[in-house]
N, C-alpha and C. Protein backbone atom coordinates (compact mmCIF):
# COMPACT_ATOMS: atom_id res chain seq x y z
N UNK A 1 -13.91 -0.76 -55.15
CA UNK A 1 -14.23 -0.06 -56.37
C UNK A 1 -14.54 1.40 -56.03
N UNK A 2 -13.93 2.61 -57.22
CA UNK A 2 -14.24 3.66 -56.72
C UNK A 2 -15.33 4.56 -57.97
N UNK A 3 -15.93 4.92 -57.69
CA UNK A 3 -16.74 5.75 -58.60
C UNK A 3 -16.56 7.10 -58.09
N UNK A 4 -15.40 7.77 -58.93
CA UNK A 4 -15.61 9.31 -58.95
C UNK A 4 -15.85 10.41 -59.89
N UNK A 5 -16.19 11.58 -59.46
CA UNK A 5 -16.93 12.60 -60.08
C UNK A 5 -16.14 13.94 -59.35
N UNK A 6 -15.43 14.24 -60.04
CA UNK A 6 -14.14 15.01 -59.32
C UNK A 6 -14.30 16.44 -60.43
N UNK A 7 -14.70 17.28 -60.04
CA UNK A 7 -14.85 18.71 -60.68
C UNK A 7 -15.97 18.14 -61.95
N UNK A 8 -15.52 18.33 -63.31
CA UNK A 8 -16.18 18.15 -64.51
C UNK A 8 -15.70 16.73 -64.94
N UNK A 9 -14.71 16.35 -63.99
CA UNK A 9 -14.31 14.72 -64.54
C UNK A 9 -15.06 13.77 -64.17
N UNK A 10 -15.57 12.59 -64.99
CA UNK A 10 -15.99 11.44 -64.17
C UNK A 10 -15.60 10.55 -64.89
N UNK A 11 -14.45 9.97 -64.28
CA UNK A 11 -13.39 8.69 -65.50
C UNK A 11 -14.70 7.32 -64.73
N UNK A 12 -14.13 6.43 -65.33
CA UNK A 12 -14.77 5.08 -65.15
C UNK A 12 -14.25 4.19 -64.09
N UNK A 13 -15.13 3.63 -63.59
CA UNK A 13 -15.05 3.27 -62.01
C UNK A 13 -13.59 2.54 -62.03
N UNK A 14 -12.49 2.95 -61.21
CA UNK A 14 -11.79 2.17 -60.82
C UNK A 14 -11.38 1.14 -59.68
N UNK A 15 -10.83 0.01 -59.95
CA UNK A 15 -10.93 -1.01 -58.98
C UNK A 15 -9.14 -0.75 -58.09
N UNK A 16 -9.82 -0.70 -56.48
CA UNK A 16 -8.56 -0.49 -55.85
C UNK A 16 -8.53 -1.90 -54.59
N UNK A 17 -6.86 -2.13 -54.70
CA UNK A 17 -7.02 -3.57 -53.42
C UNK A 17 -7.41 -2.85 -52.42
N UNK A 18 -8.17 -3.75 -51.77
CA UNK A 18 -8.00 -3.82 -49.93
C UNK A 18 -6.82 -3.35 -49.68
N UNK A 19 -5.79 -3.88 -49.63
CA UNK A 19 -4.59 -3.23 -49.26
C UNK A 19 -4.27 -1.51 -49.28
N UNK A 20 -4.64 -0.95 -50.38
CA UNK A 20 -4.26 0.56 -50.47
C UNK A 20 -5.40 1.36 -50.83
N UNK A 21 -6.79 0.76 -49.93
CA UNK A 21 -8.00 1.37 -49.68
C UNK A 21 -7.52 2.48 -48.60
N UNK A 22 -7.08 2.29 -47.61
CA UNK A 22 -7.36 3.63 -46.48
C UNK A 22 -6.40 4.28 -47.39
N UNK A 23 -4.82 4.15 -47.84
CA UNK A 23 -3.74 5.05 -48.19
C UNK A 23 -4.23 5.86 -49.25
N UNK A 24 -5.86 5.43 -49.82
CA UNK A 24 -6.38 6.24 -50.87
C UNK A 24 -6.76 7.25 -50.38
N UNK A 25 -7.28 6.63 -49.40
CA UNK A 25 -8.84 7.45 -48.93
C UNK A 25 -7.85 8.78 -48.59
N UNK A 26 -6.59 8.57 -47.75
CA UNK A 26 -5.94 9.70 -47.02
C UNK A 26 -5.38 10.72 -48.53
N UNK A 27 -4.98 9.63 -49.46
CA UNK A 27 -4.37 10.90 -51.00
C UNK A 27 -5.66 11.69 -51.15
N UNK A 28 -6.63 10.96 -51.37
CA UNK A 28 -8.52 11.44 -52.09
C UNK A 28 -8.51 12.65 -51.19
N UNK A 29 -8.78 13.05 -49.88
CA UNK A 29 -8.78 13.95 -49.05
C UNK A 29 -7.32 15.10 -49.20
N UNK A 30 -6.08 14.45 -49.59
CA UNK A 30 -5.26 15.54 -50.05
C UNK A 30 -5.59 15.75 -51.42
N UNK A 31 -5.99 15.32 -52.59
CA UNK A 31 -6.32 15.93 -53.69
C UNK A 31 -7.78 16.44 -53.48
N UNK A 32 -8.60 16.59 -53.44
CA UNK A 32 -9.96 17.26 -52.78
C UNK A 32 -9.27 18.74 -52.10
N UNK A 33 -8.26 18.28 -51.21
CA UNK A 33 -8.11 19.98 -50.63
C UNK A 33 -6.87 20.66 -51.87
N UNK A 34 -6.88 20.59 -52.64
CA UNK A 34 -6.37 20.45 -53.74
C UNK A 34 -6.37 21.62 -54.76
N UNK A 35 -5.70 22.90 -55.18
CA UNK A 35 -6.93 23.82 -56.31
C UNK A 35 -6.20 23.50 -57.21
N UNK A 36 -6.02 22.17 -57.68
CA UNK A 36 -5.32 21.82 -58.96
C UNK A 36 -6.27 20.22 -59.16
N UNK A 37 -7.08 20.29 -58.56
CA UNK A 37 -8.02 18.67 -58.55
C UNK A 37 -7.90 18.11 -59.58
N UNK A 38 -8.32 19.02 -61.02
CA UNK A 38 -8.65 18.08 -62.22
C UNK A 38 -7.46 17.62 -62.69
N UNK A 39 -6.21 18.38 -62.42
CA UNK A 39 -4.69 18.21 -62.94
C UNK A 39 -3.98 16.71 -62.21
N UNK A 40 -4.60 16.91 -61.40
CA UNK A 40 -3.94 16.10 -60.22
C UNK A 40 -4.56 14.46 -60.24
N UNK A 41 -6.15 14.50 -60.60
CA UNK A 41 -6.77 13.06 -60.50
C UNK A 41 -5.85 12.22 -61.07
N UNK A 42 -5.60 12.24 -62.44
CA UNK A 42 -4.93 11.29 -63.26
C UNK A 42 -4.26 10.73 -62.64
N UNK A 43 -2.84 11.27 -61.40
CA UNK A 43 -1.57 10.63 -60.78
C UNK A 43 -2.36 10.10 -59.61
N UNK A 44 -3.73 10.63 -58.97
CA UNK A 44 -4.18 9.57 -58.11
C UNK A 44 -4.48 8.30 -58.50
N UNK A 45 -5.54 8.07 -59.66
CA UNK A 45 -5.74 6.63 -60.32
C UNK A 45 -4.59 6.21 -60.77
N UNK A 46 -3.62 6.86 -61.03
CA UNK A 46 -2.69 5.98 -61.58
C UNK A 46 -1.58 5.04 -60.59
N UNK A 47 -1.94 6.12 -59.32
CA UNK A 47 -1.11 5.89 -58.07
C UNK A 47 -1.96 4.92 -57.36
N UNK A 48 -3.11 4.72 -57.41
CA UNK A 48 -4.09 3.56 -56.56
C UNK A 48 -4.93 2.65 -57.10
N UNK A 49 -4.83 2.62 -58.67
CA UNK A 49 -6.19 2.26 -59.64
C UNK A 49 -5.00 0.96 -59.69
N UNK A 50 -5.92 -0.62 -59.68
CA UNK A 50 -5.58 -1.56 -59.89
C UNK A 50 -4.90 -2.12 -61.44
N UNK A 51 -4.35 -2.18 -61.32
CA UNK A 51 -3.99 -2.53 -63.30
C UNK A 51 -3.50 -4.12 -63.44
N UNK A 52 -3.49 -5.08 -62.41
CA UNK A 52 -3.63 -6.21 -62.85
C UNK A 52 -4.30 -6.98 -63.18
N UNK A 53 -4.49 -7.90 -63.81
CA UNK A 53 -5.43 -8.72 -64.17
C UNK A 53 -6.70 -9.37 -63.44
N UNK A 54 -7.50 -9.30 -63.62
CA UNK A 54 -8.86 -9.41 -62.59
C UNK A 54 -8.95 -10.80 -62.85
N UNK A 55 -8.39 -11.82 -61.81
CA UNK A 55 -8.97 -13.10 -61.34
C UNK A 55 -9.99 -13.72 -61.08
N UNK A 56 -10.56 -15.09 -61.47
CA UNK A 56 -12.10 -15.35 -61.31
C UNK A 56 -12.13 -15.69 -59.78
N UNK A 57 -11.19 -15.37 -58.89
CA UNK A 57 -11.00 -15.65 -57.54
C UNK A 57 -11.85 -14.36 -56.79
N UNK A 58 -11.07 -13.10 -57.30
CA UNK A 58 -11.17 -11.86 -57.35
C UNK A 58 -12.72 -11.71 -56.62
N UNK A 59 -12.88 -10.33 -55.91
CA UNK A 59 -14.17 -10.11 -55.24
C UNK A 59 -14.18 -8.79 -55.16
N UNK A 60 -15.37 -8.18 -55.34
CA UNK A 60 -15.77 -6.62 -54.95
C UNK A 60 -16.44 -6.87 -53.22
N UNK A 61 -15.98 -6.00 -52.37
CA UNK A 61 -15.77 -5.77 -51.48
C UNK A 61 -16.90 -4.86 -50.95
N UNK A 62 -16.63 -3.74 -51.90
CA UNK A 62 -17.31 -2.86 -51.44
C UNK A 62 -17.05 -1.40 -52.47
N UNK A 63 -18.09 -0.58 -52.38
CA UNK A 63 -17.69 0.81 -53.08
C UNK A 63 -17.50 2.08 -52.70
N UNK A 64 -17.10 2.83 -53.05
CA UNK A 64 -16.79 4.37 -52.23
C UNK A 64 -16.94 5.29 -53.60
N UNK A 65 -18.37 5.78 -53.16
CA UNK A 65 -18.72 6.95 -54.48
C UNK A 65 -18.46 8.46 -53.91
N UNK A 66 -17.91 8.83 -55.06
CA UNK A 66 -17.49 10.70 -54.41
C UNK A 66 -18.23 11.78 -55.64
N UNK A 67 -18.69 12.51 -54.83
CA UNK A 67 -18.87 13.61 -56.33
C UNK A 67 -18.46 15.08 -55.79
N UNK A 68 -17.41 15.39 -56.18
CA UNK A 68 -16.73 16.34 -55.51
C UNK A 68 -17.58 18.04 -55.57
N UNK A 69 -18.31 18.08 -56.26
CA UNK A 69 -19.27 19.04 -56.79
C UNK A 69 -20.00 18.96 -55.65
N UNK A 70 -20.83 17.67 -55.38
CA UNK A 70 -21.80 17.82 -53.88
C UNK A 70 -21.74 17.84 -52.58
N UNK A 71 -20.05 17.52 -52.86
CA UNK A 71 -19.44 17.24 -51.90
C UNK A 71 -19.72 16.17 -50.56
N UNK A 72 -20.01 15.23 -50.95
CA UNK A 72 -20.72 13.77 -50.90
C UNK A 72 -19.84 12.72 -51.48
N UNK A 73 -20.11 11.35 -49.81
CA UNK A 73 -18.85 10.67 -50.46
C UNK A 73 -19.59 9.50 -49.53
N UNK A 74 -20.15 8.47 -50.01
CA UNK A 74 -20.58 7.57 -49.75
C UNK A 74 -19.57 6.07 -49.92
N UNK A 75 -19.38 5.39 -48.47
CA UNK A 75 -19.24 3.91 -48.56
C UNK A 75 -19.78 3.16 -48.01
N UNK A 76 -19.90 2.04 -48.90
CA UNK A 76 -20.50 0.50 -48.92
C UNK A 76 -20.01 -0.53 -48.93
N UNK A 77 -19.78 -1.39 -47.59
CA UNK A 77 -18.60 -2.55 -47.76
C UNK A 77 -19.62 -3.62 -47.42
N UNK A 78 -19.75 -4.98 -47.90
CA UNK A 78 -20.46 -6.04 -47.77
C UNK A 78 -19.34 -6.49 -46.61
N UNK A 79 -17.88 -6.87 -46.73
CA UNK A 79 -17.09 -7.37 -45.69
C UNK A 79 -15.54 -6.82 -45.62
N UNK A 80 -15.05 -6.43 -44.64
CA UNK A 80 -14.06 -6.14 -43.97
C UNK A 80 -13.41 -6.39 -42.84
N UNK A 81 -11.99 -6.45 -42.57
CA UNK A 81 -11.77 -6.95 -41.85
C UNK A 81 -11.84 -5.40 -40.52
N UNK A 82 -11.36 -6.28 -39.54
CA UNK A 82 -11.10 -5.12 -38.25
C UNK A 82 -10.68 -3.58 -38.61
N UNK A 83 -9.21 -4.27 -38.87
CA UNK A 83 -8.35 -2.83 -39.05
C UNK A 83 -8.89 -1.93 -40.11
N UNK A 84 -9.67 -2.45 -41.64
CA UNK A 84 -9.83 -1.54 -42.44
C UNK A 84 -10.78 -1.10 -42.14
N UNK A 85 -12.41 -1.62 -41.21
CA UNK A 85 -13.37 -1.34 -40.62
C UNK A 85 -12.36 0.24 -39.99
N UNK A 86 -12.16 0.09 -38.75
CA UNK A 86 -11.66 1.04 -38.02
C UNK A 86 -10.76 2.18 -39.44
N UNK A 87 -10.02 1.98 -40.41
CA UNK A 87 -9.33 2.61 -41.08
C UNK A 87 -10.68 3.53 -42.47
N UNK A 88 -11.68 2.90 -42.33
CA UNK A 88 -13.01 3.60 -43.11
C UNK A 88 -13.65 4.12 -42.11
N UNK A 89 -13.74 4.03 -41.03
CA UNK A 89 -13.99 4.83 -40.15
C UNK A 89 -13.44 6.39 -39.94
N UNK A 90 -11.86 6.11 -39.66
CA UNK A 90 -11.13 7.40 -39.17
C UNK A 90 -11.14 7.93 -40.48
N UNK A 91 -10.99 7.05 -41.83
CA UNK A 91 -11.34 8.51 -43.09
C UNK A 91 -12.45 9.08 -43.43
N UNK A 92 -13.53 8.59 -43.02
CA UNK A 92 -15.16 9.33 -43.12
C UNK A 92 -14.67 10.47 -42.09
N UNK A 93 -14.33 10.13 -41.12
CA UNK A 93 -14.05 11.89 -40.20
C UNK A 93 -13.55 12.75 -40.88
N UNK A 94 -12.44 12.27 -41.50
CA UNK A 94 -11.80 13.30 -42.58
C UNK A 94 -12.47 13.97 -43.55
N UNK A 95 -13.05 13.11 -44.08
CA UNK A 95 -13.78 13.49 -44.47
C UNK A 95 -14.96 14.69 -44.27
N UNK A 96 -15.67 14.54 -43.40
CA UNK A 96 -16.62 15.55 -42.27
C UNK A 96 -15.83 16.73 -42.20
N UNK A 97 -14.86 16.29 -41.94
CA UNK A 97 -13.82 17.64 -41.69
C UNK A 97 -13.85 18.77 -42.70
N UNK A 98 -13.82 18.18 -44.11
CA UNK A 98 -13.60 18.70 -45.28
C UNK A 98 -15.01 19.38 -45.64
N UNK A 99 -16.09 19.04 -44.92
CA UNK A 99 -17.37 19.42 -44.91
C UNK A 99 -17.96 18.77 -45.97
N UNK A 100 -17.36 17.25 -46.36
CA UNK A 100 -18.26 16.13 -47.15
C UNK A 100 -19.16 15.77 -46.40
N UNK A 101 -20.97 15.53 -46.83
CA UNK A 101 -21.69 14.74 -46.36
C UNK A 101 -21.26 12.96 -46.35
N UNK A 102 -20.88 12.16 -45.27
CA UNK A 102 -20.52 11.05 -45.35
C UNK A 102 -21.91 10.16 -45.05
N UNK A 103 -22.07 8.81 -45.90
CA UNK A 103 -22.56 7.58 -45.93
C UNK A 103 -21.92 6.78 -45.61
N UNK A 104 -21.71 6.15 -44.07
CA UNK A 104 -21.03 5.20 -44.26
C UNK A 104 -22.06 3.67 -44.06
N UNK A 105 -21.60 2.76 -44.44
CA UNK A 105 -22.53 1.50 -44.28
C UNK A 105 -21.38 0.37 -44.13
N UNK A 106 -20.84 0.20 -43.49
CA UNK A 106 -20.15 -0.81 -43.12
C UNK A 106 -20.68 -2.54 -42.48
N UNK A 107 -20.61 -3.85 -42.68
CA UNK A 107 -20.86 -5.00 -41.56
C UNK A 107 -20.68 -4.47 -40.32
């Protein structure tokens, strides 16, 4: 799940798979370096925001809050596997890079 706050925007939390969590994280860091951010969010959620039907199988994972104003970008995963562990890892650097304060809290 993502909760963002991107210039004056703050749409409503969207839900993204495991699967195209890091490939976000790497767009989120190209729209952030971005001077078209607010123009641009829409084709990110639309490009990573889940739109199928939410299964009673279905599980929240974990969250990744951004507020691009504070430039602060906090994640919280209850469970992950290896590779995406290591893949929320190498994007919090990227993060740093960008001179976001990172939270990470990983298992």
């Amino acid at each position: 799940m993502y909760n963002l706050t991107v210039g004056s925007i703050h749409p409503s939390v969207i839900c993204v798979e495991i699967s195209n969590l890091v490939p976000s994280l790497d767009a989120l860091v190209d729209l952030l370096n971005s001077e078209y951010i607010e123009e641009e969010l829409p084709e990110f959620i639309e490009s990573y925001a889940r739109t199928d039907e939410v299964m009673p199988t279905d599980k929240t994972l974990g969250f990744v809050v951004l507020n691009s104003n504070k430039k602060i970008i906090s994640f919280s995963f209850s469970a992950v596997d290896p590779e995406t562990k290591a893949g929320l890892t190498k994007a919090s650097e990227k993060f740093k890079q960008i001179d976001y304060t990172v939270d990470l809290d990983l298992p």
